[in-house]
Protein backbone atom coordinates (compact mmCIF):
# COMPACT_ATOMS: atom_id res chain seq x y z
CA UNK A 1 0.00 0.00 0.00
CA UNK A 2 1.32 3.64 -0.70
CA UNK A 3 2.51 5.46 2.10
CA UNK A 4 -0.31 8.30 2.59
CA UNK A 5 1.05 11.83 3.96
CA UNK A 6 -0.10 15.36 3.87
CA UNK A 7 2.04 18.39 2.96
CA UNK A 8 1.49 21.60 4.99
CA UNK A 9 3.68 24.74 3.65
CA UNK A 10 1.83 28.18 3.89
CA UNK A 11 4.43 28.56 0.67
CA UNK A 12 3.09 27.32 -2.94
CA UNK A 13 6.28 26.51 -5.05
CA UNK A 14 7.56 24.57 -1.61
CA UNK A 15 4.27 22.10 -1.42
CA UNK A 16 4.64 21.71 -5.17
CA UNK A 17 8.22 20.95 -5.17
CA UNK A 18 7.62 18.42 -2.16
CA UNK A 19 4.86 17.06 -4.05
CA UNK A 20 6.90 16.70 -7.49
CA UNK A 21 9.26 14.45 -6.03
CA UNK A 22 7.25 12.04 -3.92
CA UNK A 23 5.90 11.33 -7.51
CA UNK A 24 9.43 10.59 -8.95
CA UNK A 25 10.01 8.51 -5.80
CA UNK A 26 6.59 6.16 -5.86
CA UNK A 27 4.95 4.27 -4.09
CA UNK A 28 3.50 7.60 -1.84
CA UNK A 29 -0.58 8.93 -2.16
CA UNK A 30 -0.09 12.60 -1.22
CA UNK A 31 -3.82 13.05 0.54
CA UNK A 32 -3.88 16.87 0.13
CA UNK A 33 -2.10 20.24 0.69
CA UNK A 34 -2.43 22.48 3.52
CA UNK A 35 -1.81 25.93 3.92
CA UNK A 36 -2.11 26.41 7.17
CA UNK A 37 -1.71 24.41 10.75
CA UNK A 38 -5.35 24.81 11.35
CA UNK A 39 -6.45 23.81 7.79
CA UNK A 40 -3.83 20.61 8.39
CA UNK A 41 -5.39 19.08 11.60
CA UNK A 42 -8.62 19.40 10.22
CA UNK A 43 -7.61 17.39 7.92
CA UNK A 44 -6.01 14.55 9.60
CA UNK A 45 -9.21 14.50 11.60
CA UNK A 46 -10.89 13.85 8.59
CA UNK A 47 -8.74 11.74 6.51
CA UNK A 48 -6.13 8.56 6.72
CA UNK A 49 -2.92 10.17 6.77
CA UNK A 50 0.32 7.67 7.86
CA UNK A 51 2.84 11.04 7.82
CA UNK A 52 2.53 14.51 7.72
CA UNK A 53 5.33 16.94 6.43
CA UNK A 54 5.02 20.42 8.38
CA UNK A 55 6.58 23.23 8.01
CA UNK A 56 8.13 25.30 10.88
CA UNK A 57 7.29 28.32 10.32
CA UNK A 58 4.36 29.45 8.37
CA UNK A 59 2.57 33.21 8.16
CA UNK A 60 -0.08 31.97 10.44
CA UNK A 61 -0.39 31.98 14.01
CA UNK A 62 -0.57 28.20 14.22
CA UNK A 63 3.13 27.18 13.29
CA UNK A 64 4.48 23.82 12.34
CA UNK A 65 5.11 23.48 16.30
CA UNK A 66 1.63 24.10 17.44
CA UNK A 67 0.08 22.05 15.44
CA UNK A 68 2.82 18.87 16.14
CA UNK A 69 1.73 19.69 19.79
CA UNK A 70 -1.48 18.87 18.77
CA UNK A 71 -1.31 15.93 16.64
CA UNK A 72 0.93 13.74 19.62
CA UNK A 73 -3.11 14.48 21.38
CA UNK A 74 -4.48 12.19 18.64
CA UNK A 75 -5.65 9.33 19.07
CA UNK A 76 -4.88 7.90 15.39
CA UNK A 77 -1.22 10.10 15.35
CA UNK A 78 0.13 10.62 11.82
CA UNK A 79 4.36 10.01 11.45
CA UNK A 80 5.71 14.05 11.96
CA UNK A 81 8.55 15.27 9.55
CA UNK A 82 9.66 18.56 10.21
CA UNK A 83 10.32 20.23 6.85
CA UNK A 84 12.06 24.25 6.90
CA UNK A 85 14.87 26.05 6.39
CA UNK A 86 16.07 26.81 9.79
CA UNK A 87 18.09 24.22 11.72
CA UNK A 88 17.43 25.86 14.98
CA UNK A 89 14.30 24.16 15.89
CA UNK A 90 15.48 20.44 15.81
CA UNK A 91 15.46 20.10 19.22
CA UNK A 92 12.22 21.08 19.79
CA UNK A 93 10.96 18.96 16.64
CA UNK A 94 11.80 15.61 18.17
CA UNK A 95 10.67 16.65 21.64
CA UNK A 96 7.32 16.59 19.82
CA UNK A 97 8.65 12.45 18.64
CA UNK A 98 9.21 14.25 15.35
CA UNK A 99 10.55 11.00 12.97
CA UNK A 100 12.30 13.56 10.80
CA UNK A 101 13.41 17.05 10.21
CA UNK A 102 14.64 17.90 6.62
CA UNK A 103 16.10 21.33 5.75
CA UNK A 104 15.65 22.87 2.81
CA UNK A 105 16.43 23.24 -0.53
CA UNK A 106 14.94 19.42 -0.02
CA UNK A 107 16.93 16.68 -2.44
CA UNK A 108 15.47 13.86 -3.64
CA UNK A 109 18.21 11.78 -2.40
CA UNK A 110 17.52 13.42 1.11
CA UNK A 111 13.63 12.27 1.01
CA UNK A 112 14.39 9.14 -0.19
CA UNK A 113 15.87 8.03 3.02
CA UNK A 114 13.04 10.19 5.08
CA UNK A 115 9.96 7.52 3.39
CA UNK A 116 12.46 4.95 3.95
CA UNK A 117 12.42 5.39 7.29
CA UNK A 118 8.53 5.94 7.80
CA UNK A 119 7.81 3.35 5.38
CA UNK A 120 10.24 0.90 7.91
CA UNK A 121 8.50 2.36 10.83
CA UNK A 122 4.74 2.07 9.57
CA UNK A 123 5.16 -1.45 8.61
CA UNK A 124 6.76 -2.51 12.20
CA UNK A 125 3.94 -0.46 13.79
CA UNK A 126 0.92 -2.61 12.54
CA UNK A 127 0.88 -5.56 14.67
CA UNK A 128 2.32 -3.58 17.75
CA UNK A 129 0.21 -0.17 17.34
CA UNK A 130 -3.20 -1.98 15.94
CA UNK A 131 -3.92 -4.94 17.89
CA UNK A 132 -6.75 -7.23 16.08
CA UNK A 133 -10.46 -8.21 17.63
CA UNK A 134 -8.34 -11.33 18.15
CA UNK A 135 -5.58 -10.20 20.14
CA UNK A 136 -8.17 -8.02 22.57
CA UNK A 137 -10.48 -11.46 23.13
CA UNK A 138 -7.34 -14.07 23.82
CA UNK A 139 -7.73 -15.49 27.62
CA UNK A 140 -4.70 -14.48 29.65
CA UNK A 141 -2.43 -17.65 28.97
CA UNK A 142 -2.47 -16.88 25.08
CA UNK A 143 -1.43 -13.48 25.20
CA UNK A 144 2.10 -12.69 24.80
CA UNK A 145 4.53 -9.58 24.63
CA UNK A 146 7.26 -10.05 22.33
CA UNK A 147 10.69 -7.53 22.25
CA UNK A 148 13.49 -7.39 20.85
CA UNK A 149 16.84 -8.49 22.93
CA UNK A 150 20.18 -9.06 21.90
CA UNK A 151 18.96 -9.59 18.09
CA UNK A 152 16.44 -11.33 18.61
CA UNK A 153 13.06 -11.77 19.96
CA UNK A 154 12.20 -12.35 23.80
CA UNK A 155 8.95 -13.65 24.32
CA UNK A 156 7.43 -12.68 28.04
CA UNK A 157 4.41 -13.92 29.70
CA UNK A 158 2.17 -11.20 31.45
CA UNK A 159 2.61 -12.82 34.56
CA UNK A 160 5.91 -12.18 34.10
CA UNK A 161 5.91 -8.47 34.08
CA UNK A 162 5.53 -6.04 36.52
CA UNK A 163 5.21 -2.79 35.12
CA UNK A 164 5.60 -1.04 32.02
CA UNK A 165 6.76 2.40 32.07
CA UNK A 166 6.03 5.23 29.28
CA UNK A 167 8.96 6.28 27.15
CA UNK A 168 10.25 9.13 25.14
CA UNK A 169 9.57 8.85 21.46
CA UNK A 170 6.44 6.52 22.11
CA UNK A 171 8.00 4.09 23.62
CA UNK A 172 8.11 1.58 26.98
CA UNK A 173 10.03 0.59 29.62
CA UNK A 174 8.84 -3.30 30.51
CA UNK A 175 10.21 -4.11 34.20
CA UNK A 176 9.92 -8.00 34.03
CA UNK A 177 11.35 -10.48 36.01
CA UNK A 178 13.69 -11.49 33.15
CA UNK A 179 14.77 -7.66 33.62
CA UNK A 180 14.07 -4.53 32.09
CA UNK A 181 13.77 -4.38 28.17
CA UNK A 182 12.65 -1.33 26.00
CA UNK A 183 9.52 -1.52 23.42
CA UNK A 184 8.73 0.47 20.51
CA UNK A 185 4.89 -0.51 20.95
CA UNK A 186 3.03 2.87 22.90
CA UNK A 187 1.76 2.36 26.51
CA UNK A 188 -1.86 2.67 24.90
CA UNK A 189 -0.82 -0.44 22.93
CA UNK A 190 0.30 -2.53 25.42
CA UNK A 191 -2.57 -1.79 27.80
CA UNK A 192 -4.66 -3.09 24.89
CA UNK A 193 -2.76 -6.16 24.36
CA UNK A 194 -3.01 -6.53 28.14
CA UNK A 195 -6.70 -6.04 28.61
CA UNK A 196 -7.23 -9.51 29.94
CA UNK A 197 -4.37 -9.53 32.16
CA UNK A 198 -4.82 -7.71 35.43
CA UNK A 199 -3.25 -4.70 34.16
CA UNK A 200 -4.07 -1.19 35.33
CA UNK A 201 -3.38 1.51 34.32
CA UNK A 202 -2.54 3.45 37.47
CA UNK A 203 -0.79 7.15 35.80
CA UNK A 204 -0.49 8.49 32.61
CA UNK A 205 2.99 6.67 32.61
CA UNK A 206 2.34 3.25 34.45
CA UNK A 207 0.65 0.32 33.64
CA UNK A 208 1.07 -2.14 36.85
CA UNK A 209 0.47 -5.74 37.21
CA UNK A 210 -2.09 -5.81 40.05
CA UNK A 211 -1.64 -9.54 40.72
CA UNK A 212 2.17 -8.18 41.90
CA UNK A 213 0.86 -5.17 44.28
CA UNK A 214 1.42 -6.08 47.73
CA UNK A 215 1.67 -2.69 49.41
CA UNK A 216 -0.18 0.79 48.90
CA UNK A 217 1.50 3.77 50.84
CA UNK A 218 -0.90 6.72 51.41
CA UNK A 219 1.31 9.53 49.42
CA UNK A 220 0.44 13.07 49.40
CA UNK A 221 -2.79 14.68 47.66
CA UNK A 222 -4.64 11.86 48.03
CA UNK A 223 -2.50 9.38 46.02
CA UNK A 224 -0.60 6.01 46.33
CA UNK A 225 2.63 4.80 46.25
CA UNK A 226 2.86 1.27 45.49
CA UNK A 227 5.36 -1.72 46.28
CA UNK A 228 5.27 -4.40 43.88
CA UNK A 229 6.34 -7.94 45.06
CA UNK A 230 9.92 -9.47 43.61
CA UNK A 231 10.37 -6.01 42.02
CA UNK A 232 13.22 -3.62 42.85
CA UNK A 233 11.28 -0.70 41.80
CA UNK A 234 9.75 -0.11 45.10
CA UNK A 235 7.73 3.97 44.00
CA UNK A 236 4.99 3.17 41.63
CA UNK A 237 2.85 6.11 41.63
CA UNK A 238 -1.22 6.34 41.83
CA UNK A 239 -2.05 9.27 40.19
CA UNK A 240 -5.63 11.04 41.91
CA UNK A 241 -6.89 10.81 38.16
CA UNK A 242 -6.59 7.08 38.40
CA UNK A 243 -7.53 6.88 42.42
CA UNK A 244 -11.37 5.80 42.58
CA UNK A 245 -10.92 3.03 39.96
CA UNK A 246 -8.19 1.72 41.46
CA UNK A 247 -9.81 1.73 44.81
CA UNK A 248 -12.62 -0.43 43.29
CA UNK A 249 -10.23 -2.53 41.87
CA UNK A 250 -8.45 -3.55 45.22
CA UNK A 251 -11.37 -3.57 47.31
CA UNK A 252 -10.24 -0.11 49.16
């Protein structure tokens, strides 16, 4: 399948150019132009876009970084390659998990190896980012969580985990009894492929194995700390967002 991505330069000749050599390259379905940030995320509400090239800095008052802010809050989030001609905001651009950041005059040659990389990273994201009707209705003792270790793949029960930890750059931190291994599949991913499994989902950052918990300490604001059993991390927050349903869930 084409890749499917959506050019946003308040800047004609530039989205035309961009456009112009996505067609030499192949293989890419360029879902529409964009003027503006605001005109852009209404569009990836709308549409099925896998990657969106954004301009920095545009004559609006919705730059290329406002609107990045916005699309890590979506639910479905589009691939983000910063496109401009000022190398002063790259740090900034992959704070927002930015995939790319390409300075112009853009080169083919340069581009080519910017849809090589999202095409790499869209195809490894389907089973990991998408998990099928199947995967959410297995019993507990057929799911599994594979990663990668040492070149090649580690295959963990969930009763083997304790918690996994939101990363940088969408991705997790599994704490397992095997040790600690890093994931490029979201937290919302792996709660999903954990559904079954006892997990909750205890902060914005923490998905816990409940059948480890074996002490809550009363922590300030009305939250937890918790102490998992056989676990060296001994400071797993409650967050008060997450407070009432976990209550329920332990009986408290």
């Amino acid at each position: 399948m084409p890749l499917k991505v959506l050019i946003v330069d308040d800047e004609y000749p530039a989205r035309q150019e961009l456009r112009c050599i996505f067609e030499e390259i192949g293989n890419i379905e360029v879902v529409g132009e964009c003027r503006s940030g605001e005109e852009a995320y209404r569009t990836m509400l709308e549409s099925d876009v896998d990657a969106v090239f954004l301009d920095i800095q545009m004559r609006t008052m919705d730059d290329g970084l406002v609107v990045a802010e916005k699309i890590t809050k979506l639910s479905r989030k589009p691939k983000i390659v910063f496109t401009t001609g000022f190398s002063e905001f790259a740090v900034q651009a992959f704070e927002l998990e930015a995939v790319d950041y390409v300075l112009k005059p853009y080169s083919r040659e340069r581009l080519e190896l910017t849809i090589e990389r999202l095409t790499r990273e869209e195809k490894a994201a389907v089973p990991m980012n998408q998990p099928s009707i199947s995967d959410r209705g297995r019993s507990p003792d057929q799911v599994r969580v594979s990663v990668w270790h040492n070149d090649r793949l580690l295959v963990l029960l969930p009763s083997e985990i304790f918690f996994v930890r939101a990363e940088l750059k969408r991705r997790t931190l599994l704490c397992t009894e095997k040790g600690d291994f890093m994931s490029t599949m979201p937290l919302k991913a792996v709660q999903e492929r954990l559904a079954n499994c006892g997990f909750f989902r205890t902060h914005k950052s923490f998905l816990v194995n409940m059948s480890k918990v074996r002490e809550i300490v009363p922590w300030f604001n009305d939250t937890y700390i918790l102490s998992l059993e056989g676990c060296s991390v001994q400071d797993i927050p409650v967050a008060k967002h997450f407070i009432q349903e976990f209550k329920r869930a332990m009986g408290i």
